[in-house]
Protein backbone atom coordinates (compact mmCIF):
# COMPACT_ATOMS: atom_id res chain seq x y z
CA UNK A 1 0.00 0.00 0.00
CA UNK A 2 1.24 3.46 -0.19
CA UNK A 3 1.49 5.57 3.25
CA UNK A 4 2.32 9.18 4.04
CA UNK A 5 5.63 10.14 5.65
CA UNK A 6 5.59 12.24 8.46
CA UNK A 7 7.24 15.42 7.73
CA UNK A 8 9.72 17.86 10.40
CA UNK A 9 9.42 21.40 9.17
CA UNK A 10 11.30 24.28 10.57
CA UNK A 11 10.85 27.49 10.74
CA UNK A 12 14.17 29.74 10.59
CA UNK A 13 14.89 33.35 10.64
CA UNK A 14 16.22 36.44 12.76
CA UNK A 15 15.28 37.83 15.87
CA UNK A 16 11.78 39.23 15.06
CA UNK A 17 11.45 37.94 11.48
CA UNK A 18 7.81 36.15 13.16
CA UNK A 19 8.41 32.29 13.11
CA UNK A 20 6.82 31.79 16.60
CA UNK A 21 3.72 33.42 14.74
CA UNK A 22 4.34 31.50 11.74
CA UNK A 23 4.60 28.26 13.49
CA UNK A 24 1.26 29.14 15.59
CA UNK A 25 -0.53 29.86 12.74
CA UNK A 26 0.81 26.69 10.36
CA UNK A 27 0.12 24.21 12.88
CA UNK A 28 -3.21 25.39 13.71
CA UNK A 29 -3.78 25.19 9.87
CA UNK A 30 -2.03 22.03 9.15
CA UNK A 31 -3.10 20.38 12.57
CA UNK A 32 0.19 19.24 13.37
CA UNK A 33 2.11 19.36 17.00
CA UNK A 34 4.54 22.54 17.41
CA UNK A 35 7.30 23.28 19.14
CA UNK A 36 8.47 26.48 20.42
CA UNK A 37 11.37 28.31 21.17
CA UNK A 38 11.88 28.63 25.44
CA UNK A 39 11.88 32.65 25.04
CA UNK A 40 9.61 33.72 27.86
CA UNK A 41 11.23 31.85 30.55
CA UNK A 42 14.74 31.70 29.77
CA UNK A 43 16.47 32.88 32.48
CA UNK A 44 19.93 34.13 30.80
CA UNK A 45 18.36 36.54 27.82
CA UNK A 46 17.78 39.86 29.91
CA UNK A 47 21.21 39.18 31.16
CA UNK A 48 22.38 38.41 28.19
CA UNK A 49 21.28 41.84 26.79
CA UNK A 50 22.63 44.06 29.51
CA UNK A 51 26.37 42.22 29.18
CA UNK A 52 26.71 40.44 25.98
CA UNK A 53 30.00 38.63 26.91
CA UNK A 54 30.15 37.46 30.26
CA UNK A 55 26.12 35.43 29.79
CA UNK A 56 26.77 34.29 25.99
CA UNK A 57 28.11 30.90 26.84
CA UNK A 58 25.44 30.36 29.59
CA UNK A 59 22.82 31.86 27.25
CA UNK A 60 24.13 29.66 23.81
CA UNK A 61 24.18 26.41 26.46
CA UNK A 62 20.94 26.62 27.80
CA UNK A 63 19.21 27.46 24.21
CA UNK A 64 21.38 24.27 22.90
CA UNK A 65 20.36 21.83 25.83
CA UNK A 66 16.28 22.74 25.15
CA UNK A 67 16.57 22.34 21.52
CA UNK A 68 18.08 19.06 22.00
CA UNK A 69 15.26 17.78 24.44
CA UNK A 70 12.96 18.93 21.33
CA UNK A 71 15.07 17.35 18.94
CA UNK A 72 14.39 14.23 20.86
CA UNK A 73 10.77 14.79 21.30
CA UNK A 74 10.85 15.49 17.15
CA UNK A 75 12.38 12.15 16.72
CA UNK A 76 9.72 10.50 19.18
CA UNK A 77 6.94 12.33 17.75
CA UNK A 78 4.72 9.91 15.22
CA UNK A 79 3.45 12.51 13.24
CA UNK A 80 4.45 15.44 11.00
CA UNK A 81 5.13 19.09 13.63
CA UNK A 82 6.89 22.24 12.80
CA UNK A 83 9.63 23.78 14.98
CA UNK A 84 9.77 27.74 16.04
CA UNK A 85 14.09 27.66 15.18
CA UNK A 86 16.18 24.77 14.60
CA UNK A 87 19.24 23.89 16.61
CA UNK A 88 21.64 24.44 13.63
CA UNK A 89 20.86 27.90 14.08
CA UNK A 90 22.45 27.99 17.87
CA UNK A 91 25.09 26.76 16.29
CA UNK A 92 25.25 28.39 12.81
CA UNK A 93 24.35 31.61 13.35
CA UNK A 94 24.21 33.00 16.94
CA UNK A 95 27.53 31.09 18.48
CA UNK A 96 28.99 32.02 15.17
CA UNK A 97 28.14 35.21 15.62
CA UNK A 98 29.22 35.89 18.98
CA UNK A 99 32.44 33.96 18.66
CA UNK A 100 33.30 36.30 16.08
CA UNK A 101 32.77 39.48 17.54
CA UNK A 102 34.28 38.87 20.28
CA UNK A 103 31.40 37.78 22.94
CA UNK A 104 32.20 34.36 23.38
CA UNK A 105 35.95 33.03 24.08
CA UNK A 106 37.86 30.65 21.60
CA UNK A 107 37.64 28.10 24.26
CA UNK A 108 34.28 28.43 24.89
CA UNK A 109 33.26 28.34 21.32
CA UNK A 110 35.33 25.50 20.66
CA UNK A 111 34.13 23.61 23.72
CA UNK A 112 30.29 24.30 22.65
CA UNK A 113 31.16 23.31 18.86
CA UNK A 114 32.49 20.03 20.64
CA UNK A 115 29.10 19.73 22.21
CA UNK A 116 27.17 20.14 19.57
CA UNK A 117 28.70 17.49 17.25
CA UNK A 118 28.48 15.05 19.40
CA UNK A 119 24.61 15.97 19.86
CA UNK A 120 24.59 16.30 15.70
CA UNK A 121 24.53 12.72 15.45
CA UNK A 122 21.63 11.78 17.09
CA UNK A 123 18.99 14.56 15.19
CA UNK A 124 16.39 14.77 12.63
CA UNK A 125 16.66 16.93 10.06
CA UNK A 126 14.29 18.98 8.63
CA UNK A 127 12.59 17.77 5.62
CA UNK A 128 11.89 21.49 4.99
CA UNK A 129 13.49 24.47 6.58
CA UNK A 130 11.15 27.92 5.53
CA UNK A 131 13.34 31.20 6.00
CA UNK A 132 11.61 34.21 6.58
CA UNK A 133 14.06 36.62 5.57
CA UNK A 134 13.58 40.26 6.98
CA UNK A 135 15.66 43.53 6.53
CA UNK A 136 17.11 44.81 10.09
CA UNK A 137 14.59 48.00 9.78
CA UNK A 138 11.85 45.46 9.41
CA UNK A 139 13.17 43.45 12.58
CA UNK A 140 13.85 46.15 14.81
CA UNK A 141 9.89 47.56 14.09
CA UNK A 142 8.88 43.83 15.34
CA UNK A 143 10.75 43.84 18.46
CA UNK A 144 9.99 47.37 19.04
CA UNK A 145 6.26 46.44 18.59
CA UNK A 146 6.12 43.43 20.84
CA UNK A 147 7.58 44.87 23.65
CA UNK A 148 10.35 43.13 25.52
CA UNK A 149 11.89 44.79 27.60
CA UNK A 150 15.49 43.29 27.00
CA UNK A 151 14.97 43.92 23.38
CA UNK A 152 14.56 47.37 23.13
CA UNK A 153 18.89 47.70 23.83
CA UNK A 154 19.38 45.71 21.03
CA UNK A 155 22.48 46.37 19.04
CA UNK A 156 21.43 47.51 15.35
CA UNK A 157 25.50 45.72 14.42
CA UNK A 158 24.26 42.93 16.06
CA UNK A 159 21.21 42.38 13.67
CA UNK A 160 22.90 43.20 11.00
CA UNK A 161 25.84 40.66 11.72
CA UNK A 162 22.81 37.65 12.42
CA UNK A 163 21.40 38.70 9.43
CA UNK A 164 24.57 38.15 7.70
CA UNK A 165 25.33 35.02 9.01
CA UNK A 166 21.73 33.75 7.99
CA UNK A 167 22.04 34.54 4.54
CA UNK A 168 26.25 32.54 4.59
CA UNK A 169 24.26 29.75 6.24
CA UNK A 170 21.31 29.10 4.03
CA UNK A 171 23.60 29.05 1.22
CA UNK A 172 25.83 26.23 2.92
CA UNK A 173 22.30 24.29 3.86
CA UNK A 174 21.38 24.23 -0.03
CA UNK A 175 24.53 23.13 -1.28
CA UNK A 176 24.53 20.07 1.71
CA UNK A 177 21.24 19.03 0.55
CA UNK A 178 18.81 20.42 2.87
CA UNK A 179 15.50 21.26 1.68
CA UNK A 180 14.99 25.61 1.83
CA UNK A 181 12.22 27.99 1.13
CA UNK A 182 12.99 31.57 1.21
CA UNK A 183 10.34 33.93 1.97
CA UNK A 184 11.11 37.90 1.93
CA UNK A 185 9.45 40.01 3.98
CA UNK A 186 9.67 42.93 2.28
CA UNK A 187 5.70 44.36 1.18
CA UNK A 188 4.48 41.44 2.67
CA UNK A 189 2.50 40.10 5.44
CA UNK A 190 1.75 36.98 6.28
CA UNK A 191 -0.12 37.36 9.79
CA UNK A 192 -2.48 39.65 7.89
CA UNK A 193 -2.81 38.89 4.13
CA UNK A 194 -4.55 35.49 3.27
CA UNK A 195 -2.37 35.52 0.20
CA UNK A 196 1.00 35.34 1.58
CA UNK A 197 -0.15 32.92 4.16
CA UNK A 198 -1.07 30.72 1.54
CA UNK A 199 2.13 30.61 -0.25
CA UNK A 200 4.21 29.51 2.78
CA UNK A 201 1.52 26.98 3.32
CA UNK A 202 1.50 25.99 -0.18
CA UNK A 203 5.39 24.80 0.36
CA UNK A 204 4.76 22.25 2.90
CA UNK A 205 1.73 21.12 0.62
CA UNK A 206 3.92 20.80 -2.10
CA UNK A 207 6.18 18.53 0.10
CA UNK A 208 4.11 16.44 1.38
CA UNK A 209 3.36 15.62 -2.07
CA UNK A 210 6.69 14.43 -2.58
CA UNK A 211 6.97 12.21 0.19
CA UNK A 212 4.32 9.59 -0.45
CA UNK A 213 6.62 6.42 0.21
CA UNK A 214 5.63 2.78 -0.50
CA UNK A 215 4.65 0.22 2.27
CA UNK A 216 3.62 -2.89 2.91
């Protein structure tokens, strides 16, 4: 007989780009379990803000051990869910990041690169990772609008830098074989126009489609 896969789909992007919306609103629509990022009470991230280097270890570890518990739970999970961030982008872009300007040591970078490829071998990967890239004006007007309070002294270099290293790390994804679709924010709205909903919902549609496997 012929059965239907399930499906891992993540949701990557910036620091206000909207995938904790975007992940709501798909697995309401799609009626499959999601997982979110541990934002609200993480217990390192206002400290973070206030003194970048001394918490970005602490910060990078704690964000690394939770999205390895959901990694697990992904694994476990028998049917198709979406993820608000994957783990590669601890890894890829915000230890990266840090690492290279200076926030985080080369011995604790090393030792958390260590860490994570030892984890690396035990995880799913996403059968599709959706990117919803967003200019820094366009990020900084989300965080500005949702209110954090250890947002609002966000470094505009910093964005910019995350952006960067989003764009350098896509491009490596594609070229390993990982599944992408790019959205761009720019003129669009996907929280508020039925339209550009549909497109990013169209692209797991159009997965699932390819991923009808034969059984017995």
């Amino acid at each position: 007989m012929v059965r239907k896969r399930k499906l891992y789909v993540a949701i990557a992007g910036n620091i206000g780009a909207g995938k904790t919306t975007l992940t709501r609103m798909l697995s309401q629509k799609l009626g499959w379990k999601a997982y979110y990022e541990k934002v609200i009470d993480n217990p390192y991230l206002e400290d973070f803000y206030k003194d970048m280097k001394r918490w970005s270890f602490h910060l990078q570890i704690y964000f690394l051990s939770h999205r390895f518990i959901s990694q697990k739970e992904i694994t476990e999970w028998p049917g198709s869910c979406i993820q608000d961030r994957s783990i590669y982008e601890d890894v890829e872009i915000f230890a990266n990041t840090l690492h290279k300007q200076g926030f985080m040591t080369d011995r604790d970078y090393n030792n958390y690169r260590a860490l994570f490829n030892v984890m690396s071998h035990y995880l799913r990967k996403p059968d599709l990772i959706i990117y919803l890239r967003a200019s820094t004006d366009r990020l900084f007007d989300h965080i500005r609008k949702r209110g954090r309070s250890y947002e609002q002294q966000m470094d505009r270099d910093y964005l910019e830098r995350l952006n960067q290293a989003y764009e350098e790390w896509i491009d490596r994804a594609q070229k390993e074989g990982f599944k992408v679709f790019v959205f761009d924010m720019e003129n669009r709205d996907f929280e508020h126009n039925e339209r550009d909903f549909r497109i990013l919902y169209q692209s797991i549609r159009d997965m699932e489609k390819q991923t009808w496997i034969e059984g017995v």
